[in-house]
PDB file of N, CA and C in Angstrom:
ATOM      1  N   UNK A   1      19.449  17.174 -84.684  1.00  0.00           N
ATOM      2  CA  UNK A   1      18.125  17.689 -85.005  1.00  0.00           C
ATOM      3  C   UNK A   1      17.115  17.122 -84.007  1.00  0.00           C
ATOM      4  N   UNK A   2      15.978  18.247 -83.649  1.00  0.00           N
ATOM      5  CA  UNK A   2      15.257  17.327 -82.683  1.00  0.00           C
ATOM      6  C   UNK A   2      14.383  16.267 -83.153  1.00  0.00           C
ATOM      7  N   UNK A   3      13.293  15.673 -82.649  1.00  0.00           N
ATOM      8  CA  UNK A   3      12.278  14.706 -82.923  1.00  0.00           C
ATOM      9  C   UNK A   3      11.030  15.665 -82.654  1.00  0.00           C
ATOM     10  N   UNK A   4      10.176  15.294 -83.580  1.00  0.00           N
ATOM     11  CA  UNK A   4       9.106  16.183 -83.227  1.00  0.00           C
ATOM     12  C   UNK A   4       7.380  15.249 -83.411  1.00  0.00           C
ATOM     13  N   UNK A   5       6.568  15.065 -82.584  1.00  0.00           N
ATOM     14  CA  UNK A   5       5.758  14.385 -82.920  1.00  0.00           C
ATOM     15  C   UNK A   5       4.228  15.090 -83.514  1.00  0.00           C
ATOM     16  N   UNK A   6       3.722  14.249 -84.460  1.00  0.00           N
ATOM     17  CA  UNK A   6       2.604  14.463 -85.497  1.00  0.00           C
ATOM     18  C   UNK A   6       1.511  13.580 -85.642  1.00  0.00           C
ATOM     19  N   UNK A   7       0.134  14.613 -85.641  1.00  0.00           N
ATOM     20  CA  UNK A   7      -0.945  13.466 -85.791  1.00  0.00           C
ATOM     21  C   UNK A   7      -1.672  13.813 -86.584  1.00  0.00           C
ATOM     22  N   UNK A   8      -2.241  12.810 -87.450  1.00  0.00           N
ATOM     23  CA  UNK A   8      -2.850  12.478 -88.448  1.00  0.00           C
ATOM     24  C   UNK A   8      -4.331  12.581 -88.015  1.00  0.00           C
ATOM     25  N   UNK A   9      -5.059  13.904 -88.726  1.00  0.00           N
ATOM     26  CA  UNK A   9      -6.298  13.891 -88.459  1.00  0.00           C
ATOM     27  C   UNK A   9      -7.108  12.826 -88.670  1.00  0.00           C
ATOM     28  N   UNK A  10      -6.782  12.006 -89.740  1.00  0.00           N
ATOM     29  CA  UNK A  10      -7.352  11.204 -91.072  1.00  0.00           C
ATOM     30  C   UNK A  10      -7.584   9.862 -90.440  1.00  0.00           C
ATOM     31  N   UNK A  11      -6.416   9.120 -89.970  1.00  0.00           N
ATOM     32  CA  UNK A  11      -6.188   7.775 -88.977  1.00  0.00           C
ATOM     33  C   UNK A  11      -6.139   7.914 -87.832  1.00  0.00           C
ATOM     34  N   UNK A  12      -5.945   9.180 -87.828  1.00  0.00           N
ATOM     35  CA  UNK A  12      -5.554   9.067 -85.790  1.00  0.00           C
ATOM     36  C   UNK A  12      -4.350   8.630 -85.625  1.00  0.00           C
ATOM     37  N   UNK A  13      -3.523   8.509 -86.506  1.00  0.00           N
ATOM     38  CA  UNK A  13      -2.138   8.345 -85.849  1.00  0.00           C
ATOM     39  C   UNK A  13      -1.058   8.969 -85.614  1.00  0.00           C
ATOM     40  N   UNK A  14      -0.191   8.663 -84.613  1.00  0.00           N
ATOM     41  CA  UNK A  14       0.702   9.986 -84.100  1.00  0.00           C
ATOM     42  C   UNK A  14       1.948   8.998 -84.346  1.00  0.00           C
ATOM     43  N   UNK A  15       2.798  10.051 -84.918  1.00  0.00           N
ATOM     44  CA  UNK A  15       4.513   9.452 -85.503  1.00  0.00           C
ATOM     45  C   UNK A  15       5.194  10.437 -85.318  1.00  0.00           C
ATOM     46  N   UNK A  16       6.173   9.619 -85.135  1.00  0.00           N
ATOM     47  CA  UNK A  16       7.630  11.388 -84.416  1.00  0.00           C
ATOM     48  C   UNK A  16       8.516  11.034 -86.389  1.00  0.00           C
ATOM     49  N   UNK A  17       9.117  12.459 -86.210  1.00  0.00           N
ATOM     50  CA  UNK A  17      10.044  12.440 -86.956  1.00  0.00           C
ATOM     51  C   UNK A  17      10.862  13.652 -86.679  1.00  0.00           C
ATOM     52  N   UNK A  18      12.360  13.071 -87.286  1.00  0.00           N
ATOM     53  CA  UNK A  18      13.586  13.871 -86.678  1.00  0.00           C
ATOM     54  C   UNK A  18      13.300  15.440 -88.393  1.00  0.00           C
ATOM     55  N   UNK A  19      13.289  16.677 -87.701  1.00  0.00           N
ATOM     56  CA  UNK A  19      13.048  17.475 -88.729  1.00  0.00           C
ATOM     57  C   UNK A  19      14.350  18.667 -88.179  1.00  0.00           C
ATOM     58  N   UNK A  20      14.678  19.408 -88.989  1.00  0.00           N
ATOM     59  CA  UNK A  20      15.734  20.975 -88.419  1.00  0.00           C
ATOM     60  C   UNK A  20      14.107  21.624 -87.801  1.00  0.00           C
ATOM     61  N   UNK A  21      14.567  22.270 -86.806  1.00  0.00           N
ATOM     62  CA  UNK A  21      13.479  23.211 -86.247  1.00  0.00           C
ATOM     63  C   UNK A  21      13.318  24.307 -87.495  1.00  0.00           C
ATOM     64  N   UNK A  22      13.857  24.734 -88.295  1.00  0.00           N
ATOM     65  CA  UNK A  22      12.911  26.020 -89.081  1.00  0.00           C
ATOM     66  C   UNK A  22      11.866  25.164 -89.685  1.00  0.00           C
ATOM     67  N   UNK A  23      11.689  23.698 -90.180  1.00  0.00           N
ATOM     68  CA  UNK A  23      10.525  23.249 -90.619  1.00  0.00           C
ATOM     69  C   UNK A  23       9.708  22.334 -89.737  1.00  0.00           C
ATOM     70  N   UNK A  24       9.619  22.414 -88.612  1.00  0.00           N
ATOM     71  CA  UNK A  24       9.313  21.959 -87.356  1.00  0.00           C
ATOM     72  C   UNK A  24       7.520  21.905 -87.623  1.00  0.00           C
ATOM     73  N   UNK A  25       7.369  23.738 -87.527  1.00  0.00           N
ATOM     74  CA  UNK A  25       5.725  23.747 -87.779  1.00  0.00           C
ATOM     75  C   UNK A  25       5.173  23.403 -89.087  1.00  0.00           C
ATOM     76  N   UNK A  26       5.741  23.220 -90.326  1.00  0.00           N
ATOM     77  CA  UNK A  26       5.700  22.830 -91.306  1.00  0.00           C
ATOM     78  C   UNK A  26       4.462  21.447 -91.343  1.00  0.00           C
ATOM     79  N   UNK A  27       3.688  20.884 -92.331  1.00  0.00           N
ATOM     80  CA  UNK A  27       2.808  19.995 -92.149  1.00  0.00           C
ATOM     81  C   UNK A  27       3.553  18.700 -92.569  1.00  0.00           C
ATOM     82  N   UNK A  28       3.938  17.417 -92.125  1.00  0.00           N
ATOM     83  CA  UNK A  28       4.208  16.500 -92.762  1.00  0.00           C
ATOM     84  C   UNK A  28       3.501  15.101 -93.410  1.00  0.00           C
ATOM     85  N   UNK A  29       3.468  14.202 -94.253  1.00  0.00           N
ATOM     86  CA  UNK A  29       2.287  13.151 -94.767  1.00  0.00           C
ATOM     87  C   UNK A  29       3.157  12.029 -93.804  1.00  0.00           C
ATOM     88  N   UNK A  30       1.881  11.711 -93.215  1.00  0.00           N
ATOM     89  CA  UNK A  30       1.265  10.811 -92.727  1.00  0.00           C
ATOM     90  C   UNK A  30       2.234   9.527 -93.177  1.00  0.00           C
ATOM     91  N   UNK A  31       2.899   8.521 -92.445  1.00  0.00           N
ATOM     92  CA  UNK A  31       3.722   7.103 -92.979  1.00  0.00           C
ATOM     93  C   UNK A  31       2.206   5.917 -93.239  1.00  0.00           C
ATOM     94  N   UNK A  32       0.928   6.394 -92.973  1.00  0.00           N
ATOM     95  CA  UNK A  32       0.104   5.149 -93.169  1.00  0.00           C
ATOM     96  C   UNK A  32      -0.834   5.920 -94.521  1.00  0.00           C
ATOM     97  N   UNK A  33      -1.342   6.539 -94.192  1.00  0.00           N
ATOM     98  CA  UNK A  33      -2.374   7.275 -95.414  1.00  0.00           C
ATOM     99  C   UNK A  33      -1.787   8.100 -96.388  1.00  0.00           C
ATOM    100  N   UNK A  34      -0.759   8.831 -95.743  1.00  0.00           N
ATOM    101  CA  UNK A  34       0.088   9.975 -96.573  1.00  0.00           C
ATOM    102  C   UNK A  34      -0.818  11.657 -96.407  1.00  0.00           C
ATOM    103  N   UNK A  35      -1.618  11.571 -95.625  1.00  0.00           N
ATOM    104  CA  UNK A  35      -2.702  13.136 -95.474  1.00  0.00           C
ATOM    105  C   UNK A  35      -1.330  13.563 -94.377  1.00  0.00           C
ATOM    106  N   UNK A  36      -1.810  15.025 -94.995  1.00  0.00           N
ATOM    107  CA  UNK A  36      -0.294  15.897 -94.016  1.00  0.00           C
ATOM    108  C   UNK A  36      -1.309  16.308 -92.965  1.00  0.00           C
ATOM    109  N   UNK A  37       0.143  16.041 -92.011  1.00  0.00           N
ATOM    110  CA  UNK A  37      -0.637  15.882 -90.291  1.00  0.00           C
ATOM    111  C   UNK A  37       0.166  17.365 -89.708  1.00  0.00           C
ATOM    112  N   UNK A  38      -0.609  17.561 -88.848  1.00  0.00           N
ATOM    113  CA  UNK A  38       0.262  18.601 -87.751  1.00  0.00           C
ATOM    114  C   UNK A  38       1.124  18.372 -86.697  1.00  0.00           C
ATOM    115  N   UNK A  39       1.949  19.030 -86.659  1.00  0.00           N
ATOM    116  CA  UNK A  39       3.130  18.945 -85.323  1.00  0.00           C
ATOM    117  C   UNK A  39       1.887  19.139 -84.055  1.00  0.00           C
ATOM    118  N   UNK A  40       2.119  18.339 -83.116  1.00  0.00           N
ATOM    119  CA  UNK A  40       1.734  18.023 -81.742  1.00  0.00           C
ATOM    120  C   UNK A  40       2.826  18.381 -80.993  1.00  0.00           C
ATOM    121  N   UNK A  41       1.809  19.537 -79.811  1.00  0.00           N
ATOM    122  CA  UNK A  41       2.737  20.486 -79.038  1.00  0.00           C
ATOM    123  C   UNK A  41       2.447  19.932 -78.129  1.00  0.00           C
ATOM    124  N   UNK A  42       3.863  18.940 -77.321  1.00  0.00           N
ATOM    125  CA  UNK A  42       3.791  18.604 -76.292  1.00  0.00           C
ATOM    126  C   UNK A  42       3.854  19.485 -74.789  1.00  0.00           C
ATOM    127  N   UNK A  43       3.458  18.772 -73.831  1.00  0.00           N
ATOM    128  CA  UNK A  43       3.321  20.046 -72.797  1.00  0.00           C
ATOM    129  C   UNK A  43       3.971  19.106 -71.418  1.00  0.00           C
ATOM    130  N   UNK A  44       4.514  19.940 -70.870  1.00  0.00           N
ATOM    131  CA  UNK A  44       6.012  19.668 -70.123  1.00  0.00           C
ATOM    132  C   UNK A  44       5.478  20.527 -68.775  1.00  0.00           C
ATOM    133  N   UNK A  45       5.815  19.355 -67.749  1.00  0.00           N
ATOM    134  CA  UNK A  45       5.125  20.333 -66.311  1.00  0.00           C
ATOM    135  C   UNK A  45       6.580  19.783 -65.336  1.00  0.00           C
ATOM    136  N   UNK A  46       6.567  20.896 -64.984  1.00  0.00           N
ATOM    137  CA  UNK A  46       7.734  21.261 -64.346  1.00  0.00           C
ATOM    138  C   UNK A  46       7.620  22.567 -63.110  1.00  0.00           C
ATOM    139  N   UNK A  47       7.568  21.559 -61.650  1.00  0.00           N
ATOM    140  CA  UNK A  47       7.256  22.049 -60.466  1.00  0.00           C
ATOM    141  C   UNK A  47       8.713  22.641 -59.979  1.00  0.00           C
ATOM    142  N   UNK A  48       8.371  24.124 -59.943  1.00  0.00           N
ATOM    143  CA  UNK A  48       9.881  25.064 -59.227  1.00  0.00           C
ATOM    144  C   UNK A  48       9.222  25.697 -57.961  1.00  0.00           C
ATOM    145  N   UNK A  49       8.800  25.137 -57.276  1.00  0.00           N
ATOM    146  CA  UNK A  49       8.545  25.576 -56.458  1.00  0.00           C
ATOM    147  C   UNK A  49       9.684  25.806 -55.243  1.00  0.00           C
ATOM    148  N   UNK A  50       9.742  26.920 -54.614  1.00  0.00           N
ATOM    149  CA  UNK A  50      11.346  26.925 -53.905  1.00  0.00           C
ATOM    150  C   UNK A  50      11.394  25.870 -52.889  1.00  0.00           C
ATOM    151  N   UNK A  51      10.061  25.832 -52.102  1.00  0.00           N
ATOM    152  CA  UNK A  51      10.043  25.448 -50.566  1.00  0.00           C
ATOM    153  C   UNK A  51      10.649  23.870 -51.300  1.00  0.00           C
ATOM    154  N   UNK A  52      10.135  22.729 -52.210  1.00  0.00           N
ATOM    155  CA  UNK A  52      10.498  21.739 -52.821  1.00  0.00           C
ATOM    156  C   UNK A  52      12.155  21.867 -52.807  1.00  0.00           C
ATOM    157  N   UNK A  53      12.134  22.372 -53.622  1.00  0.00           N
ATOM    158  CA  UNK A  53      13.936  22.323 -53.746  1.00  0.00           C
ATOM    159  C   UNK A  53      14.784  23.128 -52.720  1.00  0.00           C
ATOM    160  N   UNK A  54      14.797  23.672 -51.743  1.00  0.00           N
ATOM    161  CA  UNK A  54      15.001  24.324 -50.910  1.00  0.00           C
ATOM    162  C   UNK A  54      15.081  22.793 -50.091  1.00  0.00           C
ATOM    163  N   UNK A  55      14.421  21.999 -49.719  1.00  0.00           N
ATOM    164  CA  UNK A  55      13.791  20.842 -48.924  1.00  0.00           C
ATOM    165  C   UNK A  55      14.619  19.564 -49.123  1.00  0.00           C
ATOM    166  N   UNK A  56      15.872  19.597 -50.471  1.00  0.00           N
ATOM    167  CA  UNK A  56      16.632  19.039 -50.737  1.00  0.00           C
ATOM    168  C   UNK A  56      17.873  19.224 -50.374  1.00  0.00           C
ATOM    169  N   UNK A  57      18.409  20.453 -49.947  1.00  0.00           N
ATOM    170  CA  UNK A  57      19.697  20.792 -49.795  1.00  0.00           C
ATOM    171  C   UNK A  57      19.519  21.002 -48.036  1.00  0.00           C
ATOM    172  N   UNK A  58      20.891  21.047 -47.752  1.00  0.00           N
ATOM    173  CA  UNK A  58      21.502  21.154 -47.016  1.00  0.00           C
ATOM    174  C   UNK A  58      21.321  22.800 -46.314  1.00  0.00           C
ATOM    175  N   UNK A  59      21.257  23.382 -45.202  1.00  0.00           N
ATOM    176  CA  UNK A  59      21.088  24.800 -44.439  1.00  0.00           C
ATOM    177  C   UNK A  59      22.249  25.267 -44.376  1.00  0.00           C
ATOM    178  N   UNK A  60      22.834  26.148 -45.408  1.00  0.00           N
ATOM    179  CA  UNK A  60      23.804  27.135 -45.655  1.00  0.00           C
ATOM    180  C   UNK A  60      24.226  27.314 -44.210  1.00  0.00           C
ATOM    181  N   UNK A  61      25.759  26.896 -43.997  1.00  0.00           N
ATOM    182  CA  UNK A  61      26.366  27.937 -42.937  1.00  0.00           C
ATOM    183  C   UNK A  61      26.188  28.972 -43.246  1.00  0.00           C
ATOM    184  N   UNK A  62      26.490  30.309 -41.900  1.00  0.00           N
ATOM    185  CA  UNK A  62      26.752  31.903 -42.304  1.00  0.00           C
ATOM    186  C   UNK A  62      28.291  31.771 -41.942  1.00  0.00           C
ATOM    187  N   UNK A  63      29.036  32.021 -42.348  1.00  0.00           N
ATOM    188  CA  UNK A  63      29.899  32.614 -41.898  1.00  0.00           C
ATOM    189  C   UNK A  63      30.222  34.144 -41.429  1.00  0.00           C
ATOM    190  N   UNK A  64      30.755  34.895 -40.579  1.00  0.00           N
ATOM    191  CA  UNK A  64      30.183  36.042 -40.065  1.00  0.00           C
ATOM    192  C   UNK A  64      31.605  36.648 -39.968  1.00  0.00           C
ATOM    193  N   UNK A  65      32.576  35.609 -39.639  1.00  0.00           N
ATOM    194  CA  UNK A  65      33.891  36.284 -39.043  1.00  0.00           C
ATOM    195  C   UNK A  65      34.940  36.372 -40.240  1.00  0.00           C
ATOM    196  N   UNK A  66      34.817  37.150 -40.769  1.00  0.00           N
ATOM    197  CA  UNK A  66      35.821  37.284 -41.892  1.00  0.00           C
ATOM    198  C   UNK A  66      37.083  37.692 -41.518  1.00  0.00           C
TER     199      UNK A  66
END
């Protein structure tokens, strides 16, 4: 199951907990106050840029003469 993290409008505090994804968006209480907090949508940056990874490998032989 994944981990999913949650923050507490109430304290301000953010706590992960392991949930099944169908209750993922679901609201859960809070481990300090107990007020149900919202899932926090983390955001994931991830550079694909070709010329980058292109810049790692090696220049393909052609082979021509079959």
């Amino acid at each position: 199951m994944p981990v999913y993290t949650y923050r507490c409008e109430q304290c301000s505090e953010d706590f992960e907990k392991i949930r099944p994804m169908s209750r993922a968006s679901e609201p859960y209480p809070c481990p300090t106050c107990e007020t149900d907090s919202d899932r926090v949508v983390s955001a994931v940056f991830e550079n694909n840029s070709t010329k980058n990874r292109s810049a790692n490998f090696p220049k393909r032989k052609r082979y021509t003469n079959w």
